[in-house]
C-alpha atoms as a PDB file:
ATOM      1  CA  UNK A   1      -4.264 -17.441  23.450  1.00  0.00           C
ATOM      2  CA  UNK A   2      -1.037 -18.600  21.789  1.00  0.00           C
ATOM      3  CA  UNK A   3       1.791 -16.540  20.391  1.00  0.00           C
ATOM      4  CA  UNK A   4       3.207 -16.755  16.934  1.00  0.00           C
ATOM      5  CA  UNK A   5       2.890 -20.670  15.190  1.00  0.00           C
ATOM      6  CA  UNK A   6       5.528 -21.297  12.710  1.00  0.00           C
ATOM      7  CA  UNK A   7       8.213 -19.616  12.387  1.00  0.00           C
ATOM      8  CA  UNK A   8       7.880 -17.353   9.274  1.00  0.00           C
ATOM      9  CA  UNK A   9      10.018 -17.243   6.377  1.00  0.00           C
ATOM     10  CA  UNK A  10      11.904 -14.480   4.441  1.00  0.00           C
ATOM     11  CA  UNK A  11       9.658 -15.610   1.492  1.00  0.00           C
ATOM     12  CA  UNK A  12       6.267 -14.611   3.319  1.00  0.00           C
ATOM     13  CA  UNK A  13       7.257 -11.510   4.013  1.00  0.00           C
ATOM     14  CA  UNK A  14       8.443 -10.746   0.435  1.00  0.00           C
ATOM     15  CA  UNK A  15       4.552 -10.704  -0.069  1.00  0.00           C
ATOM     16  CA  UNK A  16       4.354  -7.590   2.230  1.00  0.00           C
ATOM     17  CA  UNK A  17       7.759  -6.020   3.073  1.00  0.00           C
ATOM     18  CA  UNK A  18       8.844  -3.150   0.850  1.00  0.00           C
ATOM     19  CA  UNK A  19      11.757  -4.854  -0.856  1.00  0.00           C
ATOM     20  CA  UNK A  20      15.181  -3.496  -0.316  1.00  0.00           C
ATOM     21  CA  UNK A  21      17.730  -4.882  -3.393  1.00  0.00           C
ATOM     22  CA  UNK A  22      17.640  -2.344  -6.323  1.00  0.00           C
ATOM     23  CA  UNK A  23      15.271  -3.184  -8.754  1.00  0.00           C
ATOM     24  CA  UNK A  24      15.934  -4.507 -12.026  1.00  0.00           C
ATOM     25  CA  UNK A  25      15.879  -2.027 -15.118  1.00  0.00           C
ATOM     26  CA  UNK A  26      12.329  -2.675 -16.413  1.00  0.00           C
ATOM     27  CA  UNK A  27      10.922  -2.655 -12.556  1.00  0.00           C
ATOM     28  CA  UNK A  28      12.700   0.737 -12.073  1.00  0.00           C
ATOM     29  CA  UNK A  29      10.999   2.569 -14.943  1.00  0.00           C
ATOM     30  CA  UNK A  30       7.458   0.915 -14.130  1.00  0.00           C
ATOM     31  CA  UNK A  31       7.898   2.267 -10.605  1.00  0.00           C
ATOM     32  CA  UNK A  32       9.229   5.593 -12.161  1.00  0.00           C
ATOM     33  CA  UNK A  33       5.721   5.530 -13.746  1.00  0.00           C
ATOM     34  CA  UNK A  34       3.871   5.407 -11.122  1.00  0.00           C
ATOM     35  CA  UNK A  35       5.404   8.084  -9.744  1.00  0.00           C
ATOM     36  CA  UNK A  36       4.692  10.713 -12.376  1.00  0.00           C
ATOM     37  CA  UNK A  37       1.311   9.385 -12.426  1.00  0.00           C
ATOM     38  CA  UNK A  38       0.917   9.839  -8.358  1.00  0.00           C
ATOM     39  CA  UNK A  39       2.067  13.311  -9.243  1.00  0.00           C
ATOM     40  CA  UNK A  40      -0.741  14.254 -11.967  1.00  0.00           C
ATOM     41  CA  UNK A  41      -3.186  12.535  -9.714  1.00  0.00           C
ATOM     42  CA  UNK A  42      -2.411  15.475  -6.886  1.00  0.00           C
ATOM     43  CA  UNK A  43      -1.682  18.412  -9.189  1.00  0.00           C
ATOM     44  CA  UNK A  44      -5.248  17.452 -10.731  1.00  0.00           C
ATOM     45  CA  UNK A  45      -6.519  17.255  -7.946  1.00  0.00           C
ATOM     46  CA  UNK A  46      -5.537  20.755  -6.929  1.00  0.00           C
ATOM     47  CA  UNK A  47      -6.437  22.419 -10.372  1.00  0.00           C
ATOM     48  CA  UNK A  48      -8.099  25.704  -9.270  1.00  0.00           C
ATOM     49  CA  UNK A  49     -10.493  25.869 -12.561  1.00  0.00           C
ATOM     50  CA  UNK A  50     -12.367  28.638 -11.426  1.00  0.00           C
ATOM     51  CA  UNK A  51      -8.977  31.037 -11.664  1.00  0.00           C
ATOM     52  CA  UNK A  52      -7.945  29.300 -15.304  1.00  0.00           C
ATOM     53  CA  UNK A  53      -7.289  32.421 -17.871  1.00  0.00           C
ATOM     54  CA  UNK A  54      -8.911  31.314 -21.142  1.00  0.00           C
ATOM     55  CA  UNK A  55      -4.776  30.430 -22.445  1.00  0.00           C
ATOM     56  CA  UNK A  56      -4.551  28.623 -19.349  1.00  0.00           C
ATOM     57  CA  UNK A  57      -8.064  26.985 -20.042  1.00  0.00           C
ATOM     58  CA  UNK A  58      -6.414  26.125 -23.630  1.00  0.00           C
ATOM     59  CA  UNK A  59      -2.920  24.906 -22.118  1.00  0.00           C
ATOM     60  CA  UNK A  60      -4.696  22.568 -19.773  1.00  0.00           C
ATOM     61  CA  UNK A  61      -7.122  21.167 -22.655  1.00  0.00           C
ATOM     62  CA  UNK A  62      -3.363  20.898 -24.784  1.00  0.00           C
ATOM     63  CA  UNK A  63      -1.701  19.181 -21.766  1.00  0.00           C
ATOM     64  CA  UNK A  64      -5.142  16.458 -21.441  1.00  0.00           C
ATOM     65  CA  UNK A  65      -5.018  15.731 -25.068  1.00  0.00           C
ATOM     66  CA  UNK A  66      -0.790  14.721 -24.915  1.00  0.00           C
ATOM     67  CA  UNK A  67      -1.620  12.667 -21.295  1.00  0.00           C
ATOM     68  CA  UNK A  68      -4.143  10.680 -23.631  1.00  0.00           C
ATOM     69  CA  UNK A  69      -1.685   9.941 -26.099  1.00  0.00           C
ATOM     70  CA  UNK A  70       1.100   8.753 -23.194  1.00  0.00           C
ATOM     71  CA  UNK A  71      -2.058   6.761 -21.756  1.00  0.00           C
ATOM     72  CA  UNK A  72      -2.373   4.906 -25.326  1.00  0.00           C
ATOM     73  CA  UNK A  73       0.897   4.575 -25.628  1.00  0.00           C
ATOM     74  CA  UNK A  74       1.229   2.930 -22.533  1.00  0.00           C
ATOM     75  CA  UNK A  75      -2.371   0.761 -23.635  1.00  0.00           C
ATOM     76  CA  UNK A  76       0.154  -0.565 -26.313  1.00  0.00           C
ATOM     77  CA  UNK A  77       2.621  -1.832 -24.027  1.00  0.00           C
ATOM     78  CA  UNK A  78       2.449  -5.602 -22.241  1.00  0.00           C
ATOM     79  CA  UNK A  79       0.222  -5.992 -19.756  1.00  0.00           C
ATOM     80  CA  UNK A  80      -1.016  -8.343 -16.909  1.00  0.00           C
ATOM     81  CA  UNK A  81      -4.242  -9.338 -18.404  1.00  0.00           C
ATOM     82  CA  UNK A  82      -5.286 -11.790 -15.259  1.00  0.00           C
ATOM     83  CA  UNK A  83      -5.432  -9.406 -12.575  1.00  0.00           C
ATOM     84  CA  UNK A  84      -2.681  -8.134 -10.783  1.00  0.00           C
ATOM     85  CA  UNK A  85      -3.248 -10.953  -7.536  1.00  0.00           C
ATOM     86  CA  UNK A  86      -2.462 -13.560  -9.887  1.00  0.00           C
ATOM     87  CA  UNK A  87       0.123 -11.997 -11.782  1.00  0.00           C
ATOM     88  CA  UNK A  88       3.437 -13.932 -12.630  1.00  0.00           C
ATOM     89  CA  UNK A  89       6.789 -13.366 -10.872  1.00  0.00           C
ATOM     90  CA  UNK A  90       7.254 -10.096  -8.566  1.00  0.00           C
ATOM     91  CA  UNK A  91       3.966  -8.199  -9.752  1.00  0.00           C
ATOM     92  CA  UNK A  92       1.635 -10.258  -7.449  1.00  0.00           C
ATOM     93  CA  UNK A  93       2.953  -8.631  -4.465  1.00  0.00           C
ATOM     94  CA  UNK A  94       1.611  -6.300  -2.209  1.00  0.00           C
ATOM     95  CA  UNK A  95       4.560  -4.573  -2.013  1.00  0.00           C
ATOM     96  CA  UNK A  96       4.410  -4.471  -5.678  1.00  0.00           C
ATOM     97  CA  UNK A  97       0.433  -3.922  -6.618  1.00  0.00           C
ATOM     98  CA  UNK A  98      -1.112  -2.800  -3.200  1.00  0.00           C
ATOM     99  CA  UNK A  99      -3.385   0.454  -3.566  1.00  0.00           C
ATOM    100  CA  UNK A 100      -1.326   1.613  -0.291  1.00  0.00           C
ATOM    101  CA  UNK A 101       2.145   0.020  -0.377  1.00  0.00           C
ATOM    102  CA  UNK A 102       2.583  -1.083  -4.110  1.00  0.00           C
ATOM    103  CA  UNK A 103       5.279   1.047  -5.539  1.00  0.00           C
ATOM    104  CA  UNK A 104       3.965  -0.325  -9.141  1.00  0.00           C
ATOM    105  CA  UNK A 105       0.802   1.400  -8.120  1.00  0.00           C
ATOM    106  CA  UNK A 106      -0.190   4.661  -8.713  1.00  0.00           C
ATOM    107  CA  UNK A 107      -2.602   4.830  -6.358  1.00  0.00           C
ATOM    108  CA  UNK A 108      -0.509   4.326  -3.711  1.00  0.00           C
ATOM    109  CA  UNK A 109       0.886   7.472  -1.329  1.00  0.00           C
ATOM    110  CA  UNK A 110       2.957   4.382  -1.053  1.00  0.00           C
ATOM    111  CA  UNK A 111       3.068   3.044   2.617  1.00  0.00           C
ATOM    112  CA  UNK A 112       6.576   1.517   2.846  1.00  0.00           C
ATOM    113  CA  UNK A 113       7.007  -1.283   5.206  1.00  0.00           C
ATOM    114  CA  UNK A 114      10.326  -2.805   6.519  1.00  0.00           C
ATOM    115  CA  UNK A 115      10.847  -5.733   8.960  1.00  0.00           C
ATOM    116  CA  UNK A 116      11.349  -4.594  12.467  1.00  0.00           C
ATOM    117  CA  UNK A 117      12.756  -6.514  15.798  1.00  0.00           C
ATOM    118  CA  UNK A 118       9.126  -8.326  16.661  1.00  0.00           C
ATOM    119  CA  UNK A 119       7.409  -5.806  14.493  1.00  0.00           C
ATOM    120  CA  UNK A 120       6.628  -3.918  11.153  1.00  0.00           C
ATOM    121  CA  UNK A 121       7.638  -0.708  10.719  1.00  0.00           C
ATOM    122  CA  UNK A 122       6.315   1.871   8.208  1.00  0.00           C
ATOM    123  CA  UNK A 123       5.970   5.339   6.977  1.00  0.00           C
ATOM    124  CA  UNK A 124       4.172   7.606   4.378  1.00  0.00           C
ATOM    125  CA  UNK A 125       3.266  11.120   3.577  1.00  0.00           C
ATOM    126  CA  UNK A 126      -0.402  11.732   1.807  1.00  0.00           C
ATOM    127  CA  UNK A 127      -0.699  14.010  -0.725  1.00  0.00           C
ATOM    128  CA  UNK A 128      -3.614  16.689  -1.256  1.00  0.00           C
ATOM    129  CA  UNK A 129      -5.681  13.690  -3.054  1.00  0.00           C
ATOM    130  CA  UNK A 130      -6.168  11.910   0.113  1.00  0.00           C
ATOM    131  CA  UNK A 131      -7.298  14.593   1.796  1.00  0.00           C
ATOM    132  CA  UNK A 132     -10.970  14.535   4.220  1.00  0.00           C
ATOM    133  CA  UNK A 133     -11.136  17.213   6.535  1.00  0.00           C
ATOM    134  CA  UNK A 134      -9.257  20.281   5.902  1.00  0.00           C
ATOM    135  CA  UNK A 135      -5.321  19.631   5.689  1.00  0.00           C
ATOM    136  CA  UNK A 136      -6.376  16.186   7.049  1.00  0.00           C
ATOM    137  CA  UNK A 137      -6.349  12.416   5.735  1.00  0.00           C
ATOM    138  CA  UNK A 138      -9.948  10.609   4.719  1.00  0.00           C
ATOM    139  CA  UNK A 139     -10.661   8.619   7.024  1.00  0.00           C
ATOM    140  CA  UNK A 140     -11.010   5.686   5.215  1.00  0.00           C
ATOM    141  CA  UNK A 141      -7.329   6.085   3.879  1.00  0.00           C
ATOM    142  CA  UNK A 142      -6.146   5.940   7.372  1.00  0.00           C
ATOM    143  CA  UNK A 143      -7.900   2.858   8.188  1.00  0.00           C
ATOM    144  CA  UNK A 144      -7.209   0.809   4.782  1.00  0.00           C
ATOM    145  CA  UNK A 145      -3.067   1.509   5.278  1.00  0.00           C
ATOM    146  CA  UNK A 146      -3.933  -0.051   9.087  1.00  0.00           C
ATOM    147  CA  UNK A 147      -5.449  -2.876   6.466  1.00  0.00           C
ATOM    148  CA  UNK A 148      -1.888  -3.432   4.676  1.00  0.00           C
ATOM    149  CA  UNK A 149       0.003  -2.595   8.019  1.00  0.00           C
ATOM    150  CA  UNK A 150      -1.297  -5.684  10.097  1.00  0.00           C
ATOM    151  CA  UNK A 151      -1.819  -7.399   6.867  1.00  0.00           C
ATOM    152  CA  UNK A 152       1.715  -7.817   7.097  1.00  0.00           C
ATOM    153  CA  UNK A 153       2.040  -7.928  10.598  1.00  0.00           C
ATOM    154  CA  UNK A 154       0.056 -11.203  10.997  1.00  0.00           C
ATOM    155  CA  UNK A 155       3.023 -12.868   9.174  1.00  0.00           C
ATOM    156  CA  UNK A 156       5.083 -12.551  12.127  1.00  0.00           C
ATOM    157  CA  UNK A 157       2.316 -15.610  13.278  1.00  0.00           C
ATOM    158  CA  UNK A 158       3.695 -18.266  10.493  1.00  0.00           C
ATOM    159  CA  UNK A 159       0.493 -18.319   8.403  1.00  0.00           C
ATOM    160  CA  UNK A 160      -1.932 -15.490   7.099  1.00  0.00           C
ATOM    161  CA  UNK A 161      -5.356 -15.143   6.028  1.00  0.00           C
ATOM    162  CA  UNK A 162      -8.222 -12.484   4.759  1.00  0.00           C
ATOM    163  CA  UNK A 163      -9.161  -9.588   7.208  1.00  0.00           C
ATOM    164  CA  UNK A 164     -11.888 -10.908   9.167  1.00  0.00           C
ATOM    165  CA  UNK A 165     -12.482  -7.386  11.357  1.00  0.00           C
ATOM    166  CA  UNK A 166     -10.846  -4.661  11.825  1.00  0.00           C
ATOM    167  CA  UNK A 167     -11.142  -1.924  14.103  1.00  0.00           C
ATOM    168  CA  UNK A 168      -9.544   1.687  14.001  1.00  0.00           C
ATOM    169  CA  UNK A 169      -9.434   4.687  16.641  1.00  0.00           C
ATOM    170  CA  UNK A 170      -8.791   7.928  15.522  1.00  0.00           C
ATOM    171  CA  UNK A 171      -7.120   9.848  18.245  1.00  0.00           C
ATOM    172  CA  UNK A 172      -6.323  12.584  16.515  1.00  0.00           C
ATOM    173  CA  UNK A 173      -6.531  13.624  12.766  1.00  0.00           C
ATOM    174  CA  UNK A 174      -3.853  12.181  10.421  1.00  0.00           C
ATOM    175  CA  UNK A 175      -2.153  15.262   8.751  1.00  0.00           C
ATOM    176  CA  UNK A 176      -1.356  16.101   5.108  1.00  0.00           C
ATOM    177  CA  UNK A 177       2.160  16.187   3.796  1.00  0.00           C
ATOM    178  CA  UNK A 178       4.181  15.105   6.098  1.00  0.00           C
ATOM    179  CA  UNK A 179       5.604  11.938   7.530  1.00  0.00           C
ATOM    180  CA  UNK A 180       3.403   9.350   9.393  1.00  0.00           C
ATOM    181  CA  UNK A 181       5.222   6.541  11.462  1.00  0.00           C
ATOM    182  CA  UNK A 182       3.413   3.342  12.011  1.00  0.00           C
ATOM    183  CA  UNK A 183       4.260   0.083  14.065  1.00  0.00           C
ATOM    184  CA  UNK A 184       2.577  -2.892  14.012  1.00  0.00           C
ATOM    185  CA  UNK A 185       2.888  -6.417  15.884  1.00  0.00           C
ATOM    186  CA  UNK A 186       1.249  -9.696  16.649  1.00  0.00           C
ATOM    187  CA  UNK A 187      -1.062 -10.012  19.641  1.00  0.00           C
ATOM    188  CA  UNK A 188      -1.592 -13.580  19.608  1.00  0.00           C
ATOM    189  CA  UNK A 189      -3.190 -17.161  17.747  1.00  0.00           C
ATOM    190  CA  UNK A 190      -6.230 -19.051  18.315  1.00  0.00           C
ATOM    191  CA  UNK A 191      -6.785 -22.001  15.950  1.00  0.00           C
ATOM    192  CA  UNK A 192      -6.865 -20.393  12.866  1.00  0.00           C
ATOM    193  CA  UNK A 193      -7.860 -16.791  13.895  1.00  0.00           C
ATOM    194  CA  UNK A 194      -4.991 -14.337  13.968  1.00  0.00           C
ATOM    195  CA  UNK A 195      -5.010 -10.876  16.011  1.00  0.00           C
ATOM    196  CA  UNK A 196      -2.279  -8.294  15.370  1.00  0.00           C
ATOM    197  CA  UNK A 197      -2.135  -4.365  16.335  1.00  0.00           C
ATOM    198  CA  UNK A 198      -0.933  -1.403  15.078  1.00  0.00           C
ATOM    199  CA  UNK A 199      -0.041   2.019  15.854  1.00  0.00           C
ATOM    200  CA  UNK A 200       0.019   5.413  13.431  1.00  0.00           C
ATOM    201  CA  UNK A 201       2.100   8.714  14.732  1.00  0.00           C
ATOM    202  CA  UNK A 202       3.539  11.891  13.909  1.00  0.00           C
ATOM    203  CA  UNK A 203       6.216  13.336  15.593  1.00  0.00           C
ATOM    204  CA  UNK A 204       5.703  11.520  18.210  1.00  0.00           C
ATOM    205  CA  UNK A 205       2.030  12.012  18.589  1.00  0.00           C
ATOM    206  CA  UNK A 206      -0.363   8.731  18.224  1.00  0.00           C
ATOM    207  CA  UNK A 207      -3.070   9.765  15.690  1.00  0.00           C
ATOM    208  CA  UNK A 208      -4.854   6.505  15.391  1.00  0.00           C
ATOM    209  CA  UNK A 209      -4.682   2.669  16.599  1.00  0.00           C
ATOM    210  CA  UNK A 210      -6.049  -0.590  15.282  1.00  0.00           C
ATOM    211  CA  UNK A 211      -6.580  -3.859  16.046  1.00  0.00           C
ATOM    212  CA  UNK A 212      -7.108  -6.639  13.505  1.00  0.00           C
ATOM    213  CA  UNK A 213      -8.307 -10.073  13.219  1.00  0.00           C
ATOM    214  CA  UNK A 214      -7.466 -12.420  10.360  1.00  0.00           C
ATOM    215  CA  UNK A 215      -9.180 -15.538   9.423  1.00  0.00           C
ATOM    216  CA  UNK A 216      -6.425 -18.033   8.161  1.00  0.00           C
ATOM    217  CA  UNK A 217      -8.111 -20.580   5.215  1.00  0.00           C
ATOM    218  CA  UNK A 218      -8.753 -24.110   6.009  1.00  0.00           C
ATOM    219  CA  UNK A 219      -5.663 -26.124   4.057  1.00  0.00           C
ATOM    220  CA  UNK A 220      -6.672 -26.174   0.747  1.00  0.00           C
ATOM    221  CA  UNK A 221      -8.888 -23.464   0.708  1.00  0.00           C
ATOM    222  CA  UNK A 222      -7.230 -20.828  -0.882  1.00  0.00           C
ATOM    223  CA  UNK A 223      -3.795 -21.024  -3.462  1.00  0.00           C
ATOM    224  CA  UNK A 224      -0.571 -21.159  -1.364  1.00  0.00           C
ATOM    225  CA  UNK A 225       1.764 -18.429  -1.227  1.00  0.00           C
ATOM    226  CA  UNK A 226       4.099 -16.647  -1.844  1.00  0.00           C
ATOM    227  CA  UNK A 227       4.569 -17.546  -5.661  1.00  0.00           C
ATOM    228  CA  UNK A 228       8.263 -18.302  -6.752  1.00  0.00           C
ATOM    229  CA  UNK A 229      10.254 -14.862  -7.908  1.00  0.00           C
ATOM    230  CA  UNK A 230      10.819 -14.229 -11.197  1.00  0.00           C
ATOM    231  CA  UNK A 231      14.475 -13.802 -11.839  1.00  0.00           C
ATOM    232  CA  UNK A 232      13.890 -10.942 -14.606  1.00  0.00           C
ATOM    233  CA  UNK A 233      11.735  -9.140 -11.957  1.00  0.00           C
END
């Protein structure tokens, strides 16, 4: 099996990499958004209804009624209408619109990922909406940041493609609220199948490894990437 292909450019790894420059203005606020709304998500998440007073009951039913109206006022607002993959500029990035690592998306704890000697580095800390087991992460959160970890990690090959398998090994579980490292490289290229690996850890501790093979598309086959930046960002 060969090592990496072509070398890889500082463009590909826009796609993944958590980007460093400040953002612009606009970017800023929409990432400020999806703070707050990372935020609600876990404080509704914790909601203890059963010890609600009935003025609490009618302070929470007050509070869901002004969230609707910031929701529609939000509605009102531009939007990327085509889906956020084939979004224009900066907002088709994974970085940008990833479920793990987009800092545009709420969902996200977010995994941040930075460039590494040979490697990608990351880190995150899941909130109480993540949680599995007691005081522990789902499961399948741990093994769809490993997705977006080697994800990026197969750029360090010159090419990329869709996740073709991917196998994860809990150790040991992943815990709540505090910070998990992870490390990810590139085990090799055959043709056009891709194999990377990747580590998660706390404190030192591994909690869970993966291994990952990608499939990269037949020229042709899928749009080419990464789409030019948009200046305004």
């Amino acid at each position: 099996m060969e090592q990496a292909g072509a070398t890889p450019s500082a463009a590909s790894f826009d796609l993944w990499i958590t980007p460093g420059e400040e953002p612009s203005p606009a970017r800023a606020a929409k990432h400020g958004a999806a703070a707050v709304v990372r935020r609600l998500t876990d404080l509704a998440a914790c909601l203890d209804v059963d010890a609600l007073s009935p003025s609490q009951l009618e302070l929470l039913d007050g509070l869901t009624r002004r969230a609707e109206t910031v929701a529609d006022g939000l509605e009102a607002l531009p939007r990327l209408t085509e889906g956020l993959a084939a979004a224009p500029g900066l907002d088709h990035r994974l970085s940008e619109r990833s479920g793990l690592s987009g800092l545009g998306n709420p969902l996200a704890p977010p995994l941040i990922l930075e460039l590494g000697e040979g490697r990608i580095l990351g880190r995150a800390v899941y909130g109480a909406a993540y949680e599995g087991p007691p005081g522990c992460v789902h499961g399948g959160f741990v093994a769809a940041a490993f997705d977006d970890l080697l994800g990026a990690a197969q750029i360090l090959s010159g090419t990329a493609g869709p996740t073709g398998t991917l196998t994860v090994r809990m150790r040991r579980p992943t815990p709540l609220g505090v910070r998990i490292d992870y490390e990810a490289g590139l085990t090799g290229v055959e043709g056009r199948k891709i194999t990377c690996w990747g580590t998660a850890s706390h404190a030192g501790r591994l909690l869970a490894e993966a291994d990952c093979l990608f499939i990269a598309p037949r020229p042709g086959a899928w749009p080419s990437f990464p789409r030019p930046a948009d200046p305004a960002g």
